[in-house]
C-alpha atoms as a PDB file:
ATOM      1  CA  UNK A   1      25.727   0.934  25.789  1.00  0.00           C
ATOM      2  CA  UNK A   2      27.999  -0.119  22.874  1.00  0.00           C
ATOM      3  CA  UNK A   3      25.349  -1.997  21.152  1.00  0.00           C
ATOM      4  CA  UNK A   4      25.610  -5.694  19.455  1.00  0.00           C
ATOM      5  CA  UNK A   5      28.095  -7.093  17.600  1.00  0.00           C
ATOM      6  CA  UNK A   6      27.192 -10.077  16.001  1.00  0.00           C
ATOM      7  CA  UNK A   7      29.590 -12.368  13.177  1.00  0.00           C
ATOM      8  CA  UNK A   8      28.169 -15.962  11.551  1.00  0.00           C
ATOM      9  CA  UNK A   9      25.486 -17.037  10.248  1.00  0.00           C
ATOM     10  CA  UNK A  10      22.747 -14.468  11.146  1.00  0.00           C
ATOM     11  CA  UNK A  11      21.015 -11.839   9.358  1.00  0.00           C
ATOM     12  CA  UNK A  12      22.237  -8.773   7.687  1.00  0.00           C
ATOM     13  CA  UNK A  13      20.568  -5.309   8.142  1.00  0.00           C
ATOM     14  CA  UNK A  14      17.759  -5.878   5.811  1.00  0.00           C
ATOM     15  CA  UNK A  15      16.488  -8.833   7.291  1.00  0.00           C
ATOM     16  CA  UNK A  16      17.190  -7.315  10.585  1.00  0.00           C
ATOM     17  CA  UNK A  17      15.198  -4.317  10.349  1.00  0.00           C
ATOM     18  CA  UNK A  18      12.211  -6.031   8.081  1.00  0.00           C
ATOM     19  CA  UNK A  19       9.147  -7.440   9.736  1.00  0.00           C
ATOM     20  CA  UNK A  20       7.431 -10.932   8.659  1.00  0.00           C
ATOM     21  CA  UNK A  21       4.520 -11.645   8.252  1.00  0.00           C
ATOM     22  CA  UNK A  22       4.068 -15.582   9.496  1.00  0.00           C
ATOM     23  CA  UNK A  23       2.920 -15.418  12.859  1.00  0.00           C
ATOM     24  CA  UNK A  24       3.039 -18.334  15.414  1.00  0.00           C
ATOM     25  CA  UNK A  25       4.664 -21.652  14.849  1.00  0.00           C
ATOM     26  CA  UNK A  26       4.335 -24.785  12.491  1.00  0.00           C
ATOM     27  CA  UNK A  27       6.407 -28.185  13.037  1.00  0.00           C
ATOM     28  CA  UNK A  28       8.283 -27.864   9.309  1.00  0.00           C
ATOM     29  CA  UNK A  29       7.140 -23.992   8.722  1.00  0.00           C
ATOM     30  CA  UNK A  30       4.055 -24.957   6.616  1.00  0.00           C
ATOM     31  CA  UNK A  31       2.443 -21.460   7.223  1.00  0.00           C
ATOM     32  CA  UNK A  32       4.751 -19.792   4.611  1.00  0.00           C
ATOM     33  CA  UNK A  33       4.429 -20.942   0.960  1.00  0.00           C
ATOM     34  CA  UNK A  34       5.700 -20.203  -2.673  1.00  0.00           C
ATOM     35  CA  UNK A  35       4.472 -15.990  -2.221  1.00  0.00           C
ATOM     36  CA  UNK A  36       5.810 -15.691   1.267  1.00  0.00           C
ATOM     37  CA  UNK A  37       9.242 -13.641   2.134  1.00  0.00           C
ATOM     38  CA  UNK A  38      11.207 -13.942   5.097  1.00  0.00           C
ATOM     39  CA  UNK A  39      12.825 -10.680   3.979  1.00  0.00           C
ATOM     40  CA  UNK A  40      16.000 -13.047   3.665  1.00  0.00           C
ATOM     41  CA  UNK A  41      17.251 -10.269   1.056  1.00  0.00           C
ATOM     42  CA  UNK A  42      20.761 -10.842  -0.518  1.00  0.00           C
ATOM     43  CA  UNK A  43      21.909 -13.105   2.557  1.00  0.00           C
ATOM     44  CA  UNK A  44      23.846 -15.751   1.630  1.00  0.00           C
ATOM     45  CA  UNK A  45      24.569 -14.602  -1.338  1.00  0.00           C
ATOM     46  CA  UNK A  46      28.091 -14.752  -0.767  1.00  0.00           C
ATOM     47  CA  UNK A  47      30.230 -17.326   2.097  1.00  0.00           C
ATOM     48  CA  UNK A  48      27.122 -16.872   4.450  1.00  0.00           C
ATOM     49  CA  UNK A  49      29.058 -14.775   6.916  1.00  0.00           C
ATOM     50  CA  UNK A  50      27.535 -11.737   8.027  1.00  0.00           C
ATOM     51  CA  UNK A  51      29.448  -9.332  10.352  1.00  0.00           C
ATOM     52  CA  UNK A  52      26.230  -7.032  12.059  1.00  0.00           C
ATOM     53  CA  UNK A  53      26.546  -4.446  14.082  1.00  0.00           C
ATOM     54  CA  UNK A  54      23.206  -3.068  15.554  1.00  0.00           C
ATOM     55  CA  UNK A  55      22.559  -0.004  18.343  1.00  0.00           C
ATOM     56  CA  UNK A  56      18.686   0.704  20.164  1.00  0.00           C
ATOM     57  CA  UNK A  57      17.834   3.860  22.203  1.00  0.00           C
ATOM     58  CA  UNK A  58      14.709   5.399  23.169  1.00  0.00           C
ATOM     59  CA  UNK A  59      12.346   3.190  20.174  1.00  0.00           C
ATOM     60  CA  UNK A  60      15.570   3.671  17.225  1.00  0.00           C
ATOM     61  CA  UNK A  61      17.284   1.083  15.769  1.00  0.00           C
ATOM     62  CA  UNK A  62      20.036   1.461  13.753  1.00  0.00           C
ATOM     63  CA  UNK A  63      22.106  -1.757  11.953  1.00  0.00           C
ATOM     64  CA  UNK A  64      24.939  -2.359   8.958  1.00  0.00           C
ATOM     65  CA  UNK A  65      25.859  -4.802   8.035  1.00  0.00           C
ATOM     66  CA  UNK A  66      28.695  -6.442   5.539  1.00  0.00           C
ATOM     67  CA  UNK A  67      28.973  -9.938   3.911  1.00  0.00           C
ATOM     68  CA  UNK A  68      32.632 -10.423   2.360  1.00  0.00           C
ATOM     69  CA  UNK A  69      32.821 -11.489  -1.650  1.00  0.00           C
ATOM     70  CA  UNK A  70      33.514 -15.249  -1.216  1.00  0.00           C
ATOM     71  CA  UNK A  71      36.022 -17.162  -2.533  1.00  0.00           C
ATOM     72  CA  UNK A  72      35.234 -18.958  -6.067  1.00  0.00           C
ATOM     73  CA  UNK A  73      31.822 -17.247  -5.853  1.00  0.00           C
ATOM     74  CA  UNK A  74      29.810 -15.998  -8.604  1.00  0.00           C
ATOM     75  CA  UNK A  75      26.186 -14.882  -6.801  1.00  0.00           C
ATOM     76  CA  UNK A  76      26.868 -11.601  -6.173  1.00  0.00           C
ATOM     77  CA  UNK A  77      30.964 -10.970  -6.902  1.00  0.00           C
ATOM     78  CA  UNK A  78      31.237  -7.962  -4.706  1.00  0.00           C
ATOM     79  CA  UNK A  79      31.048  -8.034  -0.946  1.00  0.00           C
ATOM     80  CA  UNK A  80      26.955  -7.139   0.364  1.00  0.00           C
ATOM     81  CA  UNK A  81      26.437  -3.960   2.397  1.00  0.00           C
ATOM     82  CA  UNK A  82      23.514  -3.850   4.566  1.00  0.00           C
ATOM     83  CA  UNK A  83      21.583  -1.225   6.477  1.00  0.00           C
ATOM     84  CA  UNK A  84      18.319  -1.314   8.370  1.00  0.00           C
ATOM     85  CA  UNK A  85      16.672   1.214  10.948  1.00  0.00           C
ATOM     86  CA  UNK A  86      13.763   0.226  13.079  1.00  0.00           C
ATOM     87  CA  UNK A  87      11.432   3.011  15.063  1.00  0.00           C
ATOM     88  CA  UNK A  88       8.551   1.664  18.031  1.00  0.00           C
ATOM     89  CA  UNK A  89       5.802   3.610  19.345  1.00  0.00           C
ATOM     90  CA  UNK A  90       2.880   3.513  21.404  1.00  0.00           C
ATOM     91  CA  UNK A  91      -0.624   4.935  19.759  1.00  0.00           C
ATOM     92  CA  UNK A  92      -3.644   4.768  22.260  1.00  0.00           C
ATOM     93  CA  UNK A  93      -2.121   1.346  23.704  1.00  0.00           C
ATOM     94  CA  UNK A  94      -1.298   0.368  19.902  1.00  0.00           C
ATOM     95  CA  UNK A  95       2.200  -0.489  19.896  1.00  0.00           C
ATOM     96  CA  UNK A  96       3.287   0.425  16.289  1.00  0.00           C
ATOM     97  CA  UNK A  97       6.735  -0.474  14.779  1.00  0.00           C
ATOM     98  CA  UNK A  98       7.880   0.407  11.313  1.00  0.00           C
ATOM     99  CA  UNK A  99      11.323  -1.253   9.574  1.00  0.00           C
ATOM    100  CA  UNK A 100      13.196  -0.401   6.523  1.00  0.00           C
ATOM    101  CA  UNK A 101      16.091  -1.647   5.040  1.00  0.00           C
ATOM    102  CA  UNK A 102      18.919  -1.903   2.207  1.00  0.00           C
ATOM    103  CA  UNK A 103      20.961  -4.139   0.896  1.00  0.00           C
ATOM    104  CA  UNK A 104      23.948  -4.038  -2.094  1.00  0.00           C
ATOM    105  CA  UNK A 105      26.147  -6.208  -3.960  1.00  0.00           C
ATOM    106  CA  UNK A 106      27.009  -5.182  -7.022  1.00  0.00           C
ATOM    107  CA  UNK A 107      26.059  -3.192 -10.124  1.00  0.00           C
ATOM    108  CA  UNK A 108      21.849  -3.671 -10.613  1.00  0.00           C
ATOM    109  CA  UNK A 109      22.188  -5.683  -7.752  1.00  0.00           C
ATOM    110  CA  UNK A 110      20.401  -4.602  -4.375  1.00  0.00           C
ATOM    111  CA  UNK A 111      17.407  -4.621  -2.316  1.00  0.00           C
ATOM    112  CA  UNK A 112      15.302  -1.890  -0.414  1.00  0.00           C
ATOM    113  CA  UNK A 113      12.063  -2.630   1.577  1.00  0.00           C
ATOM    114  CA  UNK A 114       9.738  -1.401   4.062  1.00  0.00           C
ATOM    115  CA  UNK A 115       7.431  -3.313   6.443  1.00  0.00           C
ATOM    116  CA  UNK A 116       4.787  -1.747   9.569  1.00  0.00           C
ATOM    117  CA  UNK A 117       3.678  -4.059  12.957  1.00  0.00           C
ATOM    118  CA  UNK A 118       0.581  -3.105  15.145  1.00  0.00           C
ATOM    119  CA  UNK A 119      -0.004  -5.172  17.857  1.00  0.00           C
ATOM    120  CA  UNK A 120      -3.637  -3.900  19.418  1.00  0.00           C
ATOM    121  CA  UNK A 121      -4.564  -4.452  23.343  1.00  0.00           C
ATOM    122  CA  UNK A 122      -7.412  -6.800  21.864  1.00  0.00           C
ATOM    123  CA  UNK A 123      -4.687  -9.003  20.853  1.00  0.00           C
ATOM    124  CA  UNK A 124      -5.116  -8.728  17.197  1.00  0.00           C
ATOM    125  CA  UNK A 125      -1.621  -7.693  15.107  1.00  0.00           C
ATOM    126  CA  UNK A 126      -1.329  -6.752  11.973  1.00  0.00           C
ATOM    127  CA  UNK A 127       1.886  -6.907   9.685  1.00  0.00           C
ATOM    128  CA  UNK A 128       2.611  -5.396   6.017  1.00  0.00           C
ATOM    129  CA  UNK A 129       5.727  -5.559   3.911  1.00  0.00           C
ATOM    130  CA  UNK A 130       7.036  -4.959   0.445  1.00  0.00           C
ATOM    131  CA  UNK A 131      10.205  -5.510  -1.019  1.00  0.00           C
ATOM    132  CA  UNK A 132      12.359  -4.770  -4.674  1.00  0.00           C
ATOM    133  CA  UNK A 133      14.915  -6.732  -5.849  1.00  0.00           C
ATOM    134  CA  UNK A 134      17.105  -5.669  -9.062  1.00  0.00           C
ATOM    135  CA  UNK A 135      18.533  -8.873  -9.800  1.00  0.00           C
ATOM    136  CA  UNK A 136      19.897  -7.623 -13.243  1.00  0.00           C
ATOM    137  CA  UNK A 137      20.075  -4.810 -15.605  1.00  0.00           C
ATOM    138  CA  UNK A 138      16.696  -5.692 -16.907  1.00  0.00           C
ATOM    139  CA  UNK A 139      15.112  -7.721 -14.222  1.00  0.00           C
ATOM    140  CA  UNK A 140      13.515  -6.838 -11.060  1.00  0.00           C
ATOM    141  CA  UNK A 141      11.445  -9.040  -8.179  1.00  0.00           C
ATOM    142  CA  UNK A 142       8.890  -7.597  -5.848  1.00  0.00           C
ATOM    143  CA  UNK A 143       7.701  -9.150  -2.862  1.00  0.00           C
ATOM    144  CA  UNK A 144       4.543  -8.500  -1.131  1.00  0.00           C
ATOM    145  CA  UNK A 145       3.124  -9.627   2.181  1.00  0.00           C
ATOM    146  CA  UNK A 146       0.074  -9.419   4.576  1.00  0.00           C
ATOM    147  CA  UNK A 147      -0.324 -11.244   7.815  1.00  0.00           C
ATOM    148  CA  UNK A 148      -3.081 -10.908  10.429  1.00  0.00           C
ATOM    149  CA  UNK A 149      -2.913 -12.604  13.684  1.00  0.00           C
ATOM    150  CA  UNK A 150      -5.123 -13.150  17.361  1.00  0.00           C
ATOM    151  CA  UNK A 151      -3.794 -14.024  20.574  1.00  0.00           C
ATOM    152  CA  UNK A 152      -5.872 -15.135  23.678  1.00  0.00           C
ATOM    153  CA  UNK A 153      -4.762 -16.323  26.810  1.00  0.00           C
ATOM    154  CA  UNK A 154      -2.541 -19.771  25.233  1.00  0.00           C
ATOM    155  CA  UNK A 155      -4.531 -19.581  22.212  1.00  0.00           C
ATOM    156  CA  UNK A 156      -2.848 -17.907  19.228  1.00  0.00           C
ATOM    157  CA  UNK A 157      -4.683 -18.125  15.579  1.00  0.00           C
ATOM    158  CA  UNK A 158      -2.780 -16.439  12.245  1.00  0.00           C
ATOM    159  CA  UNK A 159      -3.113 -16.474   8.616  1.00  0.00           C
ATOM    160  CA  UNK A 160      -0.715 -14.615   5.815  1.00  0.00           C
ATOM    161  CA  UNK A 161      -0.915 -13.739   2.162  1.00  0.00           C
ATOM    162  CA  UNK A 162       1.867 -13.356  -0.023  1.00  0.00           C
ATOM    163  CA  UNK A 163       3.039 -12.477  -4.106  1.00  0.00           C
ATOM    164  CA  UNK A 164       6.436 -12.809  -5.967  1.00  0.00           C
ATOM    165  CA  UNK A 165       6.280 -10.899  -9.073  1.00  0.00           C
ATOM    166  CA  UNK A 166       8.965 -11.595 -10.953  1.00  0.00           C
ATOM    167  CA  UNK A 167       9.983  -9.759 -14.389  1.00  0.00           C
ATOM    168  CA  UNK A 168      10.442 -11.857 -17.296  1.00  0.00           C
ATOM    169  CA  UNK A 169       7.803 -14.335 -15.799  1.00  0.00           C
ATOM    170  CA  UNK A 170       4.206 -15.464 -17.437  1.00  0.00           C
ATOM    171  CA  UNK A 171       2.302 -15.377 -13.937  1.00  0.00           C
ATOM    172  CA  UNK A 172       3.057 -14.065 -10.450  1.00  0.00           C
ATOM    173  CA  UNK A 173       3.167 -16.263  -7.858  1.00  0.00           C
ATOM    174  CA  UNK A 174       1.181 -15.725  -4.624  1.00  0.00           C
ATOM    175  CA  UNK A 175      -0.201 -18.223  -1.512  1.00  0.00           C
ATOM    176  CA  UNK A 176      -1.583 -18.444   1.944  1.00  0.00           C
ATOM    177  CA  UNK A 177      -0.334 -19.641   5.314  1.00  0.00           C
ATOM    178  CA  UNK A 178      -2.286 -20.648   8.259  1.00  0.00           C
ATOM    179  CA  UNK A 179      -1.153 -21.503  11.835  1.00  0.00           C
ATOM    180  CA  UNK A 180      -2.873 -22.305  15.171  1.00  0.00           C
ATOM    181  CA  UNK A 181      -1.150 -22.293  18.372  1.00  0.00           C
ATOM    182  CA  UNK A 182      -1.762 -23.388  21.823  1.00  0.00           C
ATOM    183  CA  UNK A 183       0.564 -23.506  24.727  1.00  0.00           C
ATOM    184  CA  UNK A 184      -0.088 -25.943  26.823  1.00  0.00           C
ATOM    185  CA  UNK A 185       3.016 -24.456  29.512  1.00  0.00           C
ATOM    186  CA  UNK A 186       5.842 -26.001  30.472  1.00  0.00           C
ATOM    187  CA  UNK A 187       7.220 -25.161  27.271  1.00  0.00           C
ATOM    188  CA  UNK A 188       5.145 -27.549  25.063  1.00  0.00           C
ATOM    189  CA  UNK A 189       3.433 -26.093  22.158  1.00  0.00           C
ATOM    190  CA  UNK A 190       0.817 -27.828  19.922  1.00  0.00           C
ATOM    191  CA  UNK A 191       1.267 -26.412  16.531  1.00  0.00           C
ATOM    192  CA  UNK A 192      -1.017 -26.838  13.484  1.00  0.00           C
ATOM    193  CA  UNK A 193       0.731 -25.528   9.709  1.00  0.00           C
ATOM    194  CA  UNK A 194      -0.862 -25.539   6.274  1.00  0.00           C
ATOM    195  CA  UNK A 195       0.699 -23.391   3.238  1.00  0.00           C
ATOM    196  CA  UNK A 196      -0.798 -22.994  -0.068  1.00  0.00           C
ATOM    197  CA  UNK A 197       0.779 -22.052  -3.020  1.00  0.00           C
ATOM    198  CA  UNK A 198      -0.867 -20.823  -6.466  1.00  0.00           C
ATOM    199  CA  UNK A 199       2.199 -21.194  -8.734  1.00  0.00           C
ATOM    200  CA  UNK A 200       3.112 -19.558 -12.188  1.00  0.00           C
ATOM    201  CA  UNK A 201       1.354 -22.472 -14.036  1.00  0.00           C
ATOM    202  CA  UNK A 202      -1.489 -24.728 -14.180  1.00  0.00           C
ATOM    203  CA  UNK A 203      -1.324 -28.557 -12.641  1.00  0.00           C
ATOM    204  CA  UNK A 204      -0.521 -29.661  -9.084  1.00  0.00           C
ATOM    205  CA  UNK A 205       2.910 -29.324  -9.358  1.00  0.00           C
ATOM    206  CA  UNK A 206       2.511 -25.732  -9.172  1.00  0.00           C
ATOM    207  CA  UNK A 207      -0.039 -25.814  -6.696  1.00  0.00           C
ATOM    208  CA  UNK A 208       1.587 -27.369  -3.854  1.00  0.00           C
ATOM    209  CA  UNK A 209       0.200 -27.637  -0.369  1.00  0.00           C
ATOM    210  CA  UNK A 210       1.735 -28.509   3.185  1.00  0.00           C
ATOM    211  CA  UNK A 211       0.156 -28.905   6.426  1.00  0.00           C
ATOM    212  CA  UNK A 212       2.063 -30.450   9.754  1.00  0.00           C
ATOM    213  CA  UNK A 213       0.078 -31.133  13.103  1.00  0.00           C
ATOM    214  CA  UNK A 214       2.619 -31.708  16.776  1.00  0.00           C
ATOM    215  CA  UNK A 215       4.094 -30.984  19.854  1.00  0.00           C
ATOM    216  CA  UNK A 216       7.136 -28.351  19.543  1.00  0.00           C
ATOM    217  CA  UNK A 217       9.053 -28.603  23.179  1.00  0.00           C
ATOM    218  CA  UNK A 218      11.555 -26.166  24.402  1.00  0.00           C
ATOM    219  CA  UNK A 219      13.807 -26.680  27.439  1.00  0.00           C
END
């Protein structure tokens, strides 16, 4: 009735409260790329120890969160406040959940984004997000992401799309992620992963790709 109180190395509110859009599983996470954001924020920033308290009741979710200014560091030099709110719903057997979140951790520097789930009864989900990051008095980064996603029976099939536009940059960087699952029970997984990136450049080397193929066992 309390809620959670979680210390370490885990998320702050932002991440917390945001929604990815990577569905399924890949051996070395080859289904997110150079555009993709796990809504990470300004975690880590600082020592890497985030102190998170989060409540739920009735389809709210409220969390802050605070990551203490760490010795000899020069990231962020203030400590990072975080706060996030979540809200669920069921439309017409559609369950819908928004997120939103903050973060801040010093002067021009912070985060805010917002992100929207629908899982359908077909088993098709959808996921959006967008993020801004003032890294600066004159520089900003925003993040946006797209993922669609089908699950049937052990079979689940995903693909994502994702840009980094980053002020002060020549090109934007954006990619693709694709992952197939199937669960064979037992707690075996076969997992298939390919990212691609289209980088702020020309040549391979901003281009990469990734793909894994295995067996991902949980016990």
């Amino acid at each position: 009735g309390f809620g959670t109180l979680t210390m370490g190395d885990t998320d702050g509110a932002f991440d917390w409260a945001m929604i990815e859009t990577a569905m399924g599983g890949s051996i070395a996470d080859d289904q997110e790329h150079g555009g993709y954001t796990g809504n990470g924020g300004l975690d880590a920033s600082e020592d890497g120890q985030v102190l998170r308290y989060d409540y739920s009741i009735n389809g709210f979710g409220v969390a802050v969160s605070l990551e203490q200014d760490g010795n000899n560091s020069t990231a962020v030099t203030n400590d990072i406040t975080g706060l996030g709110v979540t809200y669920a719903m069921d439309m017409g057997g559609t369950a819908i959940t928004f997120g939103a979140g903050m973060q801040d951790g010093a002067a021009n520097i912070d985060i805010s984004g917002v992100s929207v789930k629908a899982a359908m009864a077909n088993g098709i989900t959808l996921v959006a997000n967008t993020s801004d990051e003032s890294t600066g008095a004159a520089t900003s980064t925003k993040r946006t992401g797209l993922g669609i996603g089908y699950t049937m029976d052990a079979l689940t099939v995903a693909a994502n799309w994702g840009e980094v536009d980053a002020t002060g940059t020549a090109n934007d960087v954006d990619g693709y992620g694709l992952s197939v699952n199937y669960d064979l029970g037992g707690g075996a997984v076969a997992q298939f992963g390919y990212g691609k990136t289209d980088g702020a450049g020309t040549g391979a080397a901003n281009d990469p790709t990734s793909m894994s193929i295995g067996l991902a066992l949980s016990f």
